[in-house]
N, C-alpha and C. Protein backbone atom coordinates (compact mmCIF):
# COMPACT_ATOMS: atom_id res chain seq x y z
N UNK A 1 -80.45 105.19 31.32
CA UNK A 1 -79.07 104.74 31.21
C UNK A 1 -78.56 104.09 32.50
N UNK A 2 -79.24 104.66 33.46
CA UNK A 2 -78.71 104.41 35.17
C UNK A 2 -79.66 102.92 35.48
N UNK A 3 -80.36 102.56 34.72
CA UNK A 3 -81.47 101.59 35.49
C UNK A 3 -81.08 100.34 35.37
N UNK A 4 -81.21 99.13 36.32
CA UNK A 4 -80.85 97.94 36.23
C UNK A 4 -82.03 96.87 35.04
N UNK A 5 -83.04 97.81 35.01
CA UNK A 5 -84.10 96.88 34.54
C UNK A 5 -85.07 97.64 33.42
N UNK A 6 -85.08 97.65 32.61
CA UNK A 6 -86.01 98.18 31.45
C UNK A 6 -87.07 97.03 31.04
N UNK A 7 -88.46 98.07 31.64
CA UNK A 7 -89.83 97.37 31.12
C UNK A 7 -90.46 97.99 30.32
N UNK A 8 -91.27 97.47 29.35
CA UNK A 8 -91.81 97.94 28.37
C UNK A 8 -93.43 97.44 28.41
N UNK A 9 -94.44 98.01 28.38
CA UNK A 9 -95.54 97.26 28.55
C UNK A 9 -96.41 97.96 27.17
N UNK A 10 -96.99 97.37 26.55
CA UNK A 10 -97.31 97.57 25.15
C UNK A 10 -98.92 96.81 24.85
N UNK A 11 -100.04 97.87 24.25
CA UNK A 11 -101.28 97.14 24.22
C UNK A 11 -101.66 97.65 22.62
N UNK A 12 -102.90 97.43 22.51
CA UNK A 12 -103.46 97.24 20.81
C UNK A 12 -103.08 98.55 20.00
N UNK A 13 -102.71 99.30 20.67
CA UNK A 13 -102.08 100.52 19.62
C UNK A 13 -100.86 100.26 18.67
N UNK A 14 -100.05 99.15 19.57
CA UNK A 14 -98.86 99.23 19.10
C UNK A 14 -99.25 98.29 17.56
N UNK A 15 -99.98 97.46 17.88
CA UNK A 15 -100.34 96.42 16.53
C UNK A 15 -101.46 97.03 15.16
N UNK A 16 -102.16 97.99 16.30
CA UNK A 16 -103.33 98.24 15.21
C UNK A 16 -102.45 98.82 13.99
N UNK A 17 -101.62 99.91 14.21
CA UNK A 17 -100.50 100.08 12.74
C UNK A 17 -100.14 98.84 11.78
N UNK A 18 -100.10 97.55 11.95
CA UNK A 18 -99.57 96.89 11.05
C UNK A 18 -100.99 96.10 10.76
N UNK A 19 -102.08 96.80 11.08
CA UNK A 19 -103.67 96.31 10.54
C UNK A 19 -103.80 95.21 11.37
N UNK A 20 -103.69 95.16 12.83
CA UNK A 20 -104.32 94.33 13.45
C UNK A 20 -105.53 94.82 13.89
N UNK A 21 -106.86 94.33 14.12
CA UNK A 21 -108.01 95.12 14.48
C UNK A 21 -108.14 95.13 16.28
N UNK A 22 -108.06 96.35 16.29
CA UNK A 22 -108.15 96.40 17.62
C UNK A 22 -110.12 96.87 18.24
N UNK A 23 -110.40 96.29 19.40
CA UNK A 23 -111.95 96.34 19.83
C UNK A 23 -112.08 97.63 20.42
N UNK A 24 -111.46 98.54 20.79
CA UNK A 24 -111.99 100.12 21.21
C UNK A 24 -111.69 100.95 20.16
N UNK A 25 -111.10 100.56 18.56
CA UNK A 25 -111.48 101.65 17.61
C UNK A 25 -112.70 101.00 17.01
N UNK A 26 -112.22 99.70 16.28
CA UNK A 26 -113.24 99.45 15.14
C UNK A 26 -114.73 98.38 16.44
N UNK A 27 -115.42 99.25 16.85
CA UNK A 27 -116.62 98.38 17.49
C UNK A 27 -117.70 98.26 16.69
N UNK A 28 -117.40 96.70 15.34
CA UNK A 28 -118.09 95.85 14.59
C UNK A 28 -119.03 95.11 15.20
N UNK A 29 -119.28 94.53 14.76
CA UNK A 29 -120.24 93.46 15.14
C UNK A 29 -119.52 91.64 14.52
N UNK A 30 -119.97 90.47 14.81
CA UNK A 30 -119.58 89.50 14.51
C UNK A 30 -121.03 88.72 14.82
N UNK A 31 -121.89 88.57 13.97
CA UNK A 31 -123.41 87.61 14.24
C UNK A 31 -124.01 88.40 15.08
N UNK A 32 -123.92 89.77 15.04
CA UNK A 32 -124.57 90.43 16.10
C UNK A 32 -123.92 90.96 17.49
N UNK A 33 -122.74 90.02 17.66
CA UNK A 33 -122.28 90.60 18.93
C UNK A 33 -121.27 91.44 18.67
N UNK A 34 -120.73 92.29 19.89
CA UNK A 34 -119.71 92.64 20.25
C UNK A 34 -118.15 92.10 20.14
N UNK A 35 -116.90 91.58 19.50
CA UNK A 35 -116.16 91.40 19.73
C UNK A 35 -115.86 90.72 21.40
N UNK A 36 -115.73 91.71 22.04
CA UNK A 36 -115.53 91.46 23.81
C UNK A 36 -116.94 90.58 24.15
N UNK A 37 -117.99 90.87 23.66
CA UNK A 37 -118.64 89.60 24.45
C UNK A 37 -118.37 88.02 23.62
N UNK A 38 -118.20 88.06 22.52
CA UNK A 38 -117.78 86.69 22.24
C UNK A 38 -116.59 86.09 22.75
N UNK A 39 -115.62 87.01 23.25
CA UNK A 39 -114.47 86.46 23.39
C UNK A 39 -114.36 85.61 25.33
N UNK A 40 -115.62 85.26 25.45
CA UNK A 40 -115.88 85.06 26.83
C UNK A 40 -116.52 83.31 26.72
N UNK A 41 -116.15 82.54 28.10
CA UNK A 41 -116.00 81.82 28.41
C UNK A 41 -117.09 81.24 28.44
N UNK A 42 -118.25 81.95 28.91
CA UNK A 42 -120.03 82.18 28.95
C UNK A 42 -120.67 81.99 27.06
N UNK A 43 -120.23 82.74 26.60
CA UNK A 43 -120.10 82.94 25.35
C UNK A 43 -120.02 81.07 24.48
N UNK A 44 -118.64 80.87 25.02
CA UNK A 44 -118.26 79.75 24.34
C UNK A 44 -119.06 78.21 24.48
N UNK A 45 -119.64 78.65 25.95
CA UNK A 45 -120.52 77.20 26.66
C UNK A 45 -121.50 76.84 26.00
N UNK A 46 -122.30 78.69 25.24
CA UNK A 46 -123.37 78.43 24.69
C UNK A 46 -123.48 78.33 23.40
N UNK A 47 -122.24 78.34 22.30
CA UNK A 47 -121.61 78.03 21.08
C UNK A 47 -120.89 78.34 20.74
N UNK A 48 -120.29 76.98 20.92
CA UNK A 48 -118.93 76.83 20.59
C UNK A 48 -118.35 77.01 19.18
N UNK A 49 -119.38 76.49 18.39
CA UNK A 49 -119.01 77.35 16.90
C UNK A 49 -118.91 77.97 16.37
N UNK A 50 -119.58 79.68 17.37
CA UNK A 50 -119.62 80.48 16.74
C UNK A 50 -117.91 81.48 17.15
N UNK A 51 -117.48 81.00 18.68
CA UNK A 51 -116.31 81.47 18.88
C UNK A 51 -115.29 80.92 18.03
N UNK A 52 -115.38 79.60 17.78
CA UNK A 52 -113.99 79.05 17.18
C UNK A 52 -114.51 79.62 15.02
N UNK A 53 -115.14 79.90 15.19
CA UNK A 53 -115.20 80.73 13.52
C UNK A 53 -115.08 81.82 13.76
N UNK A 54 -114.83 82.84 15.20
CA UNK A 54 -114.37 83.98 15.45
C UNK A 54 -113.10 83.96 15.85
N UNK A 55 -112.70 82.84 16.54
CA UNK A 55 -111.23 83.17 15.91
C UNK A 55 -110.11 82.62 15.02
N UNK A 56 -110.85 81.86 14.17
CA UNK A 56 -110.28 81.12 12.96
C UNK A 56 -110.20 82.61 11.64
N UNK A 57 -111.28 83.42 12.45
CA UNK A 57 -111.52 84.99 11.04
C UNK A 57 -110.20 85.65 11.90
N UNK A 58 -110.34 85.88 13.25
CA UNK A 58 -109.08 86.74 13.76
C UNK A 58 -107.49 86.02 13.05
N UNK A 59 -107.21 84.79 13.69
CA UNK A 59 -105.97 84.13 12.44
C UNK A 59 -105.66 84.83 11.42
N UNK A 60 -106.93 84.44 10.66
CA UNK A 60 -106.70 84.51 9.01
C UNK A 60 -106.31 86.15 8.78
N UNK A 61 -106.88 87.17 9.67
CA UNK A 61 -106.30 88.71 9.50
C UNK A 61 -105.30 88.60 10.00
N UNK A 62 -104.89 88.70 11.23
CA UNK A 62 -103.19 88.71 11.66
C UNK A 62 -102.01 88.35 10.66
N UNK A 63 -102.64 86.76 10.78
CA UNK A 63 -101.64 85.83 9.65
C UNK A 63 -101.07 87.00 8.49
N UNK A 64 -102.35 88.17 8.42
CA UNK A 64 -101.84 88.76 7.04
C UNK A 64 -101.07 90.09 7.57
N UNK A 65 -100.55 90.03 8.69
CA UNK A 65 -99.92 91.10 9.60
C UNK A 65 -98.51 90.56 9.33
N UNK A 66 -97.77 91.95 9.34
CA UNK A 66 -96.54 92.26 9.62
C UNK A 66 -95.92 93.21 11.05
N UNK A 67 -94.87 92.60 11.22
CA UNK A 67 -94.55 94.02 12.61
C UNK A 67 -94.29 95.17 11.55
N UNK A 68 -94.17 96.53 12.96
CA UNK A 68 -94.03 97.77 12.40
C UNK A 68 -93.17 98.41 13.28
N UNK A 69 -92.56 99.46 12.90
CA UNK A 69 -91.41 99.68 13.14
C UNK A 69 -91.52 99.83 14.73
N UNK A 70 -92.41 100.09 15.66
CA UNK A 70 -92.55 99.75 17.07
C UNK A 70 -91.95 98.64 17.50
N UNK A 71 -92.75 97.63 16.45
CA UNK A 71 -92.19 96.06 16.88
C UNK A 71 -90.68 95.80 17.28
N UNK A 72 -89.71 96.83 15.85
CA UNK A 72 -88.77 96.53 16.11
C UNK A 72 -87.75 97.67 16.75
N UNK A 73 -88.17 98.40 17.01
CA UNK A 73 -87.79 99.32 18.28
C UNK A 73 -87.68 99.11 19.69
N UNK A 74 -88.87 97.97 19.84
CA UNK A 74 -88.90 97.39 21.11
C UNK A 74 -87.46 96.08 21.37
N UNK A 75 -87.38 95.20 20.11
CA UNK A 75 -86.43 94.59 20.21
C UNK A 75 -85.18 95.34 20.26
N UNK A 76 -84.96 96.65 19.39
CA UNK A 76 -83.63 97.31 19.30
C UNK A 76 -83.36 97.67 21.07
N UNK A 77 -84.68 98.03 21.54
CA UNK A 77 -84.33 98.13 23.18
C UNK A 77 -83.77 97.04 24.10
N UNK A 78 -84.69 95.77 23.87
CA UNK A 78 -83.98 94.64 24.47
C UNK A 78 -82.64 94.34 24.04
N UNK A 79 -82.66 94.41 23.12
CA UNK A 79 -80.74 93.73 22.35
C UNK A 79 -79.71 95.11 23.16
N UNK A 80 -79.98 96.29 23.24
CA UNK A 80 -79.50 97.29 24.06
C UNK A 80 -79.54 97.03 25.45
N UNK A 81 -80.57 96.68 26.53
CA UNK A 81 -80.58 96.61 27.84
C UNK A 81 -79.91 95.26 28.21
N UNK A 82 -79.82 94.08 27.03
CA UNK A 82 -78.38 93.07 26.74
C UNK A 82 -77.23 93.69 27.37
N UNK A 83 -77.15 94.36 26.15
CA UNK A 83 -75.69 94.83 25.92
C UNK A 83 -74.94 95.21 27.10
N UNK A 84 -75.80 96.06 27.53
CA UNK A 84 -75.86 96.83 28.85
C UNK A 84 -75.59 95.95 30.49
N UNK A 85 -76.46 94.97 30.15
CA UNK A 85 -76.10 93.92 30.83
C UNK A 85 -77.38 94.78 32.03
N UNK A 86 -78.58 94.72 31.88
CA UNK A 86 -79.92 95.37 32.29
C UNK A 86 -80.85 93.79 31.94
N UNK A 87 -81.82 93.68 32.66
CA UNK A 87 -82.95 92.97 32.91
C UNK A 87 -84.00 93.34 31.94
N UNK A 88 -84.62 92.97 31.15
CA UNK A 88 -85.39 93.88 30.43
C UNK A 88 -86.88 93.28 29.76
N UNK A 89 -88.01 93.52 30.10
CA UNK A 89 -88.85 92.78 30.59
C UNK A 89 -89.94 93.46 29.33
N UNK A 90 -90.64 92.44 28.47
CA UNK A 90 -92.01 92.88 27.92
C UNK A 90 -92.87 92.27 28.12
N UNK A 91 -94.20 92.98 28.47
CA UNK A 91 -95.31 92.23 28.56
C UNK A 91 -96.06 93.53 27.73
N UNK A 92 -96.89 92.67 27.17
CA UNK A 92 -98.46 93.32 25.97
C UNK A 92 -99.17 92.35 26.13
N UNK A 93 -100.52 92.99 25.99
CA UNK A 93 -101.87 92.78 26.23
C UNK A 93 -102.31 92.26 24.83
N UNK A 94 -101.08 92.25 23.72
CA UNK A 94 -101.70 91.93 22.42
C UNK A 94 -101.52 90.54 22.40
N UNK A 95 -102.20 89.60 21.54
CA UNK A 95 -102.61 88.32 21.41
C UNK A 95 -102.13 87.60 19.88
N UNK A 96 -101.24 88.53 19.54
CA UNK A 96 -101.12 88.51 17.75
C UNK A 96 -99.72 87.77 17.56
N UNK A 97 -98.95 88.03 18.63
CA UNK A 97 -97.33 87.73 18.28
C UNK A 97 -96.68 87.87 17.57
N UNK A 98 -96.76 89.17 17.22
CA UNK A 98 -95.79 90.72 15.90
C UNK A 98 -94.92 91.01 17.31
N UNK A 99 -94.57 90.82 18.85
CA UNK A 99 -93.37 91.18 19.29
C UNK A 99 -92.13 90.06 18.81
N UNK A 100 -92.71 89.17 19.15
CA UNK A 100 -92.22 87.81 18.66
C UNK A 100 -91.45 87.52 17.27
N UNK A 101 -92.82 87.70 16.09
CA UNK A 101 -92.00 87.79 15.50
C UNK A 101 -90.93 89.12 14.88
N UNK A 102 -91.29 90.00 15.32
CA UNK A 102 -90.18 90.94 15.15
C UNK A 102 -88.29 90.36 15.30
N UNK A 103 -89.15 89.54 16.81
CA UNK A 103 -87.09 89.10 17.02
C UNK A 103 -87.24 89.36 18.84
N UNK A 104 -88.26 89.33 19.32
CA UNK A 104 -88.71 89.93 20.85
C UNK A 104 -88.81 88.70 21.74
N UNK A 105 -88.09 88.42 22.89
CA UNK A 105 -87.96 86.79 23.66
C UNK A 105 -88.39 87.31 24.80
N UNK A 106 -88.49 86.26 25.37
CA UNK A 106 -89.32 86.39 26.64
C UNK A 106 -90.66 87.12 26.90
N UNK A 107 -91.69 87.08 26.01
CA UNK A 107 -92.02 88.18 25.96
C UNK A 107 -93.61 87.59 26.77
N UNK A 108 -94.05 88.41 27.68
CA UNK A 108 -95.01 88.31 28.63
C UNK A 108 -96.38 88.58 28.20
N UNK A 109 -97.57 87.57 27.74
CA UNK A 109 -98.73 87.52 27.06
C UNK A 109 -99.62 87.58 28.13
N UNK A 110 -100.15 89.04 28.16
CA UNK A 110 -101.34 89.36 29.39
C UNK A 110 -102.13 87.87 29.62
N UNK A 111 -102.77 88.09 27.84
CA UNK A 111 -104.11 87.60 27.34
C UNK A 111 -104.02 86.68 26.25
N UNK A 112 -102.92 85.82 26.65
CA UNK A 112 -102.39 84.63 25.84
C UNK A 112 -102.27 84.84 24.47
N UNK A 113 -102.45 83.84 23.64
CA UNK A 113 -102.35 83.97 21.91
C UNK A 113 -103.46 83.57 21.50
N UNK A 114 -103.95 84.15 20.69
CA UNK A 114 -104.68 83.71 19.63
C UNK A 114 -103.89 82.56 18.62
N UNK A 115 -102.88 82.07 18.92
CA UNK A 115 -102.15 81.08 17.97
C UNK A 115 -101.89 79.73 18.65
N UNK A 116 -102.34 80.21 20.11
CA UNK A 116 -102.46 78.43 21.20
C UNK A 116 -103.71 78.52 21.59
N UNK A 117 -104.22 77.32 21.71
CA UNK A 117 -105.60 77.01 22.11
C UNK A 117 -105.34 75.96 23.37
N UNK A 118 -106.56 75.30 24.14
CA UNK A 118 -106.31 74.74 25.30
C UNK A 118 -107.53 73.85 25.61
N UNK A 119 -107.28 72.42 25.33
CA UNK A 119 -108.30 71.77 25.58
C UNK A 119 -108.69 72.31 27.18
N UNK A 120 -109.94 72.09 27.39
CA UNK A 120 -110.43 72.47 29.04
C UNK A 120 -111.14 71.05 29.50
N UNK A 121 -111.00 70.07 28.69
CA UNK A 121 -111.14 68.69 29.47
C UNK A 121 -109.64 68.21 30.25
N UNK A 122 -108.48 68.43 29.32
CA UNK A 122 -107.00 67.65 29.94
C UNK A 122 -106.13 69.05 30.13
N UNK A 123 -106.79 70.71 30.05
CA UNK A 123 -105.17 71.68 29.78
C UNK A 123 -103.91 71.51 28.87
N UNK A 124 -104.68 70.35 28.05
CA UNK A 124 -103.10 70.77 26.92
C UNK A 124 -103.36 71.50 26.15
């Protein structure tokens, strides 16, 4: 109640509830690998097709995601530390953007989106 600044920092627990798959419960396989090793840069040099059909499958699950009541608990906090006239800061490690769409602004992406991509010839 006394604080100038309310942070909230939030990782794959908060999403796995609305069936996002998170990589330290469900450790699947994808062509054999690991989740975490495809999702690497090394990974991508040596095929590129097999990452961008790994995360064209991640999309297509999210896409079928909803927030959960976390999602919007976190916003009921921001619209409160508003009110309050408090600083109020989220960052998550999730890549799905269920804070977002809950109704969540500003919201601080460790490990970017899975919903922007980035040429690495020009950075757009």
């Amino acid at each position: 109640e006394n604080s100038k600044h309310t942070l909230v920092f939030t990782g794959a627990q908060v999403s796995s509830e609305s069936g996002v798959p998170t990589f330290t419960r469900e450790r699947g396989t994808w062509h054999s690998l690991s989740p975490p090793d495809i999702m690497t840069y090394r990974t991508f040099q040596r095929n590129p097709s097999l990452v961008w059909e790994f995360y064209c499958h991640q999309r297509e699950m999210i896409a079928k995601c909803r927030p959960n009541n976390t999602h919007y608990a976190v916003v009921a906090l921001q619209q409160k530390a508003a009110k309050a006239g408090r600083q109020f800061t989220l960052i998550t490690q999730n890549v799905d953007g269920l804070h977002q769409v809950a109704g969540s602004t500003g919201v601080i992406q460790l490990h970017g989106s899975v919903w922007e991509t980035m040429c690495l010839k020009c950075n757009t």
